[in-house]
C-alpha atoms as a PDB file:
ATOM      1  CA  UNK A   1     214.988 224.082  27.956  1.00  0.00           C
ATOM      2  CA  UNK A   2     215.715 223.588  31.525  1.00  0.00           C
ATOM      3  CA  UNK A   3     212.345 224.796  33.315  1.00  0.00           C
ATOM      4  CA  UNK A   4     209.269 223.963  32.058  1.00  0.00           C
ATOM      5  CA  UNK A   5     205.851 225.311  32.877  1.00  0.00           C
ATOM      6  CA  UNK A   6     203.400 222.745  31.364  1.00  0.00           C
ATOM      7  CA  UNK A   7     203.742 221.640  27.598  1.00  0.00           C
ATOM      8  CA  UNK A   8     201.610 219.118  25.873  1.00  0.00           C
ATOM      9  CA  UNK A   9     203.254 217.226  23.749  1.00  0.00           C
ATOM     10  CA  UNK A  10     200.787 214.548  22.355  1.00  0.00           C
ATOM     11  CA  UNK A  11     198.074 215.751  19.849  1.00  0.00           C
ATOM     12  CA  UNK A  12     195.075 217.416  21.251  1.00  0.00           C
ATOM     13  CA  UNK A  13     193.131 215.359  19.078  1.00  0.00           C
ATOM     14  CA  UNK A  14     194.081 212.038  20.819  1.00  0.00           C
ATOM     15  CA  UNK A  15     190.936 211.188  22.289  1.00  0.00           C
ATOM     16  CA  UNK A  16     188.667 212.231  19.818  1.00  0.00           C
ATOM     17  CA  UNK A  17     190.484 209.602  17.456  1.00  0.00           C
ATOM     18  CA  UNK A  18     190.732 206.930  19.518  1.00  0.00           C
ATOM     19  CA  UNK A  19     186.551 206.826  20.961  1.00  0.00           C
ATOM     20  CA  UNK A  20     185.709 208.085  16.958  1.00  0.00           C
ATOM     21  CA  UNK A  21     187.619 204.649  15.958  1.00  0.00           C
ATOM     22  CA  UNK A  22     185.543 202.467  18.749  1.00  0.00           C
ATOM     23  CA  UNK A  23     182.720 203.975  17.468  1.00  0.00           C
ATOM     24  CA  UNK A  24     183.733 203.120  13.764  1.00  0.00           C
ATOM     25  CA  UNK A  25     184.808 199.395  14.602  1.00  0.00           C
ATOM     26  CA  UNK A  26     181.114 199.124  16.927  1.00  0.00           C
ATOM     27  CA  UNK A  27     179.044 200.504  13.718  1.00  0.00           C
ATOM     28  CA  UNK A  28     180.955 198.140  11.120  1.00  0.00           C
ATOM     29  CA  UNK A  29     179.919 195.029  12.921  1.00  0.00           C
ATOM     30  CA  UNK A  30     175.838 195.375  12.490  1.00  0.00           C
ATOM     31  CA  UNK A  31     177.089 196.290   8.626  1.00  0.00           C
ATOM     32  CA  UNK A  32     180.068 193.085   8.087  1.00  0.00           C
ATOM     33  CA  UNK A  33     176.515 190.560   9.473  1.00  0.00           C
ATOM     34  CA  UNK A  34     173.763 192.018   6.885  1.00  0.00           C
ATOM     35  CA  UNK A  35     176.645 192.121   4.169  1.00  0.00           C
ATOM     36  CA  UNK A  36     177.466 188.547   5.286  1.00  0.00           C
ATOM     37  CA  UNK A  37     173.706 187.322   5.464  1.00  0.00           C
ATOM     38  CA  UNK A  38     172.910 188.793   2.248  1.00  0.00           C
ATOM     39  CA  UNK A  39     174.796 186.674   0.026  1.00  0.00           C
ATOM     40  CA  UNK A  40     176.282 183.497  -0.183  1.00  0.00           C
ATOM     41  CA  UNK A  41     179.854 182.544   1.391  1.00  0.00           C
ATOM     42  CA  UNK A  42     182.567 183.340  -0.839  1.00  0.00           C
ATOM     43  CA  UNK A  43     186.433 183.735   0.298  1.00  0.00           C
ATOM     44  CA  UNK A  44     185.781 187.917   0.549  1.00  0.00           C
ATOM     45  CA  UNK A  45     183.786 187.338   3.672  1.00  0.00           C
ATOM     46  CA  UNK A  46     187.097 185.655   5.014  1.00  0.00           C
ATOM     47  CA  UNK A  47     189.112 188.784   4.016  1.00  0.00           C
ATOM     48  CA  UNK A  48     186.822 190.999   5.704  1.00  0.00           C
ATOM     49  CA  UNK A  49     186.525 189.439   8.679  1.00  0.00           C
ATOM     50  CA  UNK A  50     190.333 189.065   9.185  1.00  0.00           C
ATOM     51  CA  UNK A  51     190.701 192.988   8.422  1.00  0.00           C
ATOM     52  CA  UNK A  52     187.467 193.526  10.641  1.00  0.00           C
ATOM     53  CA  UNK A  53     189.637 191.498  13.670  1.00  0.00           C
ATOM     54  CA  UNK A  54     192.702 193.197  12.678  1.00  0.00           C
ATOM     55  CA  UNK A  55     190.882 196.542  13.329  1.00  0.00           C
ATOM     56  CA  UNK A  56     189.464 195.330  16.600  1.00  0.00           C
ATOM     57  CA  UNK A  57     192.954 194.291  17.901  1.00  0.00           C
ATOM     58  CA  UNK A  58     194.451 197.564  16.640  1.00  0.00           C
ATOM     59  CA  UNK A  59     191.359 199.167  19.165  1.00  0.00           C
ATOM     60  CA  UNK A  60     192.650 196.922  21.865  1.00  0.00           C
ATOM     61  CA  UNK A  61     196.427 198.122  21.747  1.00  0.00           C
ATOM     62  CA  UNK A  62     195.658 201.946  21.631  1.00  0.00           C
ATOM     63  CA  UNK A  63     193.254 201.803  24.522  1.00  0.00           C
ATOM     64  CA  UNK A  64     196.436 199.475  25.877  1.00  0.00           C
ATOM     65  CA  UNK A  65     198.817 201.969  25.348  1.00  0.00           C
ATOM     66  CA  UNK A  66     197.807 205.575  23.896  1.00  0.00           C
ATOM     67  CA  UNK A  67     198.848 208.196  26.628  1.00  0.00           C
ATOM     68  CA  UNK A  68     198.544 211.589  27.095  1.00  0.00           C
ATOM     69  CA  UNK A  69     202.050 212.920  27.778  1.00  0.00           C
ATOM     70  CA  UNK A  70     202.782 216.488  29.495  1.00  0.00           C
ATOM     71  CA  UNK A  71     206.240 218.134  30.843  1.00  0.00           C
ATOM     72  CA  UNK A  72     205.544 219.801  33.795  1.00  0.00           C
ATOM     73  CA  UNK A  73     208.577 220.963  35.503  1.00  0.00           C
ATOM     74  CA  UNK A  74     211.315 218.480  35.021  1.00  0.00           C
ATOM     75  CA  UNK A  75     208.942 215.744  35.147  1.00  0.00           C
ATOM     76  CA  UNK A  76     207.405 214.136  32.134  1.00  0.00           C
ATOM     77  CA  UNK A  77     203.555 212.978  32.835  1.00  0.00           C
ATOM     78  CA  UNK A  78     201.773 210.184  30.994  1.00  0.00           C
ATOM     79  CA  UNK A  79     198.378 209.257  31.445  1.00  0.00           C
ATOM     80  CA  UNK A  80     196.871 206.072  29.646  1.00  0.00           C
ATOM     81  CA  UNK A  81     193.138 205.466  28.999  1.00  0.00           C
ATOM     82  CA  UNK A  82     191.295 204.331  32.326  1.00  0.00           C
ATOM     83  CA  UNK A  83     195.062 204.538  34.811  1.00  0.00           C
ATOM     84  CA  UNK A  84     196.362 206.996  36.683  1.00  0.00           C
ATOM     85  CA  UNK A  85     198.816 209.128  35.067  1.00  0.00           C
ATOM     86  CA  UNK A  86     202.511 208.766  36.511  1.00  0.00           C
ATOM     87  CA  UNK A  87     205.500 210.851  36.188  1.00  0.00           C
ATOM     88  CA  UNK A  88     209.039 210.583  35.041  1.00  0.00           C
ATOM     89  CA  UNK A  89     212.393 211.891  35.725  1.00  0.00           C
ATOM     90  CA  UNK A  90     213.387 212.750  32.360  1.00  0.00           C
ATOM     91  CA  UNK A  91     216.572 210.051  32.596  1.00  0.00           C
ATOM     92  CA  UNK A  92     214.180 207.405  32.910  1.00  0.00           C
ATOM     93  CA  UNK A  93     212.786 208.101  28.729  1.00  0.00           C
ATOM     94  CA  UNK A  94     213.892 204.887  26.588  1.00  0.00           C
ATOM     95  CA  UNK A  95     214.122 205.157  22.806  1.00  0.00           C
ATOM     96  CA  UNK A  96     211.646 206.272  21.220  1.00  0.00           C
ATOM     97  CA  UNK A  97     210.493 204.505  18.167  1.00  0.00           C
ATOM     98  CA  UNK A  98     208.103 205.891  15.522  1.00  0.00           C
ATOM     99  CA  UNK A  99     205.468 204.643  12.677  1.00  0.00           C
ATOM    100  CA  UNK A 100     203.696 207.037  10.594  1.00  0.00           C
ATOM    101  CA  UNK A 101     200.323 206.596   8.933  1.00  0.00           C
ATOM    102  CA  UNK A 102     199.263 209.248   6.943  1.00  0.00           C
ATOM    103  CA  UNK A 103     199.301 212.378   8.545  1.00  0.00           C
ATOM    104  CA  UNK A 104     199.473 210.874  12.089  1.00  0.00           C
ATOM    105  CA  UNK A 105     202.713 209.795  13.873  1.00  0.00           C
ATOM    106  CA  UNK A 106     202.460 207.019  16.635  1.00  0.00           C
ATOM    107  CA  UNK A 107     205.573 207.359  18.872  1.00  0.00           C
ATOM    108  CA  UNK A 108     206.286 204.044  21.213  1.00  0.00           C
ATOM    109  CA  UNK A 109     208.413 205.053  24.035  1.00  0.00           C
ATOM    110  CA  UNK A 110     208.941 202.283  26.995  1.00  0.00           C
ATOM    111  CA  UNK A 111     209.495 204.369  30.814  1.00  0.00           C
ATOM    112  CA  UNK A 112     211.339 202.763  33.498  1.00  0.00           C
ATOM    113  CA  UNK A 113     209.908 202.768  36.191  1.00  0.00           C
ATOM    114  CA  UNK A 114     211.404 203.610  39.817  1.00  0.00           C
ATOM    115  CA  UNK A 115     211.553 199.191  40.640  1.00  0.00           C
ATOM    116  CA  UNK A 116     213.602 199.086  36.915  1.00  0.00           C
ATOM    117  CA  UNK A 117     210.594 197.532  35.224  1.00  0.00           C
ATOM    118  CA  UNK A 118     209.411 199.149  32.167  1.00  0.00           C
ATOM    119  CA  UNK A 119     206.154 200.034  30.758  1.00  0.00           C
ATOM    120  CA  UNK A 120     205.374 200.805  27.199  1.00  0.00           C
ATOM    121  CA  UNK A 121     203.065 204.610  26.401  1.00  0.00           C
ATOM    122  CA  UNK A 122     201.586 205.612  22.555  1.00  0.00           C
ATOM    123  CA  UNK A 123     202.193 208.710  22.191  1.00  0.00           C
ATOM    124  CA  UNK A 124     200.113 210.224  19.316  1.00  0.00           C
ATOM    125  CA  UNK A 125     200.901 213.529  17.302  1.00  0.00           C
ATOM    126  CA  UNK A 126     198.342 214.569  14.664  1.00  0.00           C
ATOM    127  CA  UNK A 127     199.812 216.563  11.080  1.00  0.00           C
ATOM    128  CA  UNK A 128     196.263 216.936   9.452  1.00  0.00           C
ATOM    129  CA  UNK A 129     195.003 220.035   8.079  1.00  0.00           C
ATOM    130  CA  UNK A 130     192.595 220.798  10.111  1.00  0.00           C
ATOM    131  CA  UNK A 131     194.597 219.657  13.791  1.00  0.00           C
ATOM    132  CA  UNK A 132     196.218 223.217  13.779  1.00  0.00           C
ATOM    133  CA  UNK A 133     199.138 221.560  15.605  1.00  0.00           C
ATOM    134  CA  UNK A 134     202.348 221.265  14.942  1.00  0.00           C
ATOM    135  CA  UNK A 135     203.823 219.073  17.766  1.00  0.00           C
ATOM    136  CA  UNK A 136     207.104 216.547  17.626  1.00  0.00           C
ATOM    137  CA  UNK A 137     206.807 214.276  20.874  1.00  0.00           C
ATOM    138  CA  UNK A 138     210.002 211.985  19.093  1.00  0.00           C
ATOM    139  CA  UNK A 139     211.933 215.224  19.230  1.00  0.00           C
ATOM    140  CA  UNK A 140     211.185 215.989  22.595  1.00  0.00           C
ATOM    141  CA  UNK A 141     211.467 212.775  24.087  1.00  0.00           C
ATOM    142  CA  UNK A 142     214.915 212.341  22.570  1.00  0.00           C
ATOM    143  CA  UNK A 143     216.158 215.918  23.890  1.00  0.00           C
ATOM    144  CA  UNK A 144     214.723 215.148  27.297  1.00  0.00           C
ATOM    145  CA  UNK A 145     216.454 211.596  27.607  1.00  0.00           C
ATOM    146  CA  UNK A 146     220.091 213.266  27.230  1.00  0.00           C
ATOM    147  CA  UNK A 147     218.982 216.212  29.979  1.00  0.00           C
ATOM    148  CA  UNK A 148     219.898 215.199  33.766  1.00  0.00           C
ATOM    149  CA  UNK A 149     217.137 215.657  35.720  1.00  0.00           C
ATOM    150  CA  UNK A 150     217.770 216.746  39.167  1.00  0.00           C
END
């Protein structure tokens, strides 16, 4: 493992999940008001509307955070939503931590940066049937963090 040529290592199908859950959070709000207008107030409508703002802050993390990650060389490249990707020396990988939800795994990793500030990326890897991808960023990122990088 000491030359790379360019390996993803976030799921393919990291995009696709994270606009497909905008578009299920827009589509639920027309749906939560005409469920809400049709009957009288009861303490459900509270419950839904907490889960419904739950769901809109989970939205607001992963376009915060969820990166597209790549080795190239001995360089590790992350690209968030809407920024311009930057690259890593592979000695500058924290910890990574992980939470799984069904079959997708959502690895938190904080880089530090070349002024020794940090900055937190999402790194998503997707286990589902039909992903046809069988990637482990947590394994990679800890191998890479005890390789020198030159």
């Amino acid at each position: 493992m000491t030359n790379y040529k360019e390996i993803k290592i976030s799921s393919n199908w990291t995009g696709v999940g994270l606009y497909g859950g905008l578009i299920l959070v827009l589509f639920m709000a027309p749906i939560i008001f005409a469920a809400s207008q049709a009957q009288e107030f009861h303490f459900g409508m509270i419950i839904a509307g907490l889960i419904y703002l739950g769901l809109i802050g989970l939205m607001i993390y992963q376009f915060m955070y969820v990166s597209s990650a790549i080795i190239s060389g001995d360089k590790l490249i992350l690209k968030k939503q809407f920024r311009p990707a930057k690259s890593y020396a592979f000695h500058q990988i924290g910890y990574p931590t992980t939470f799984n939800y069904k079959t997708t795994k959502y690895i938190t990793v904080e880089m530090t940066n070349d002024d020794h500030t940090t900055e937190k990326y999402l790194i998503l890897n997707s286990r589902g049937i039909f992903a046809f991808e069988n990637k482990d960023a947590e394994g990679v990122l800890k191998q890479l963090r005890t390789m020198k990088s030159e």
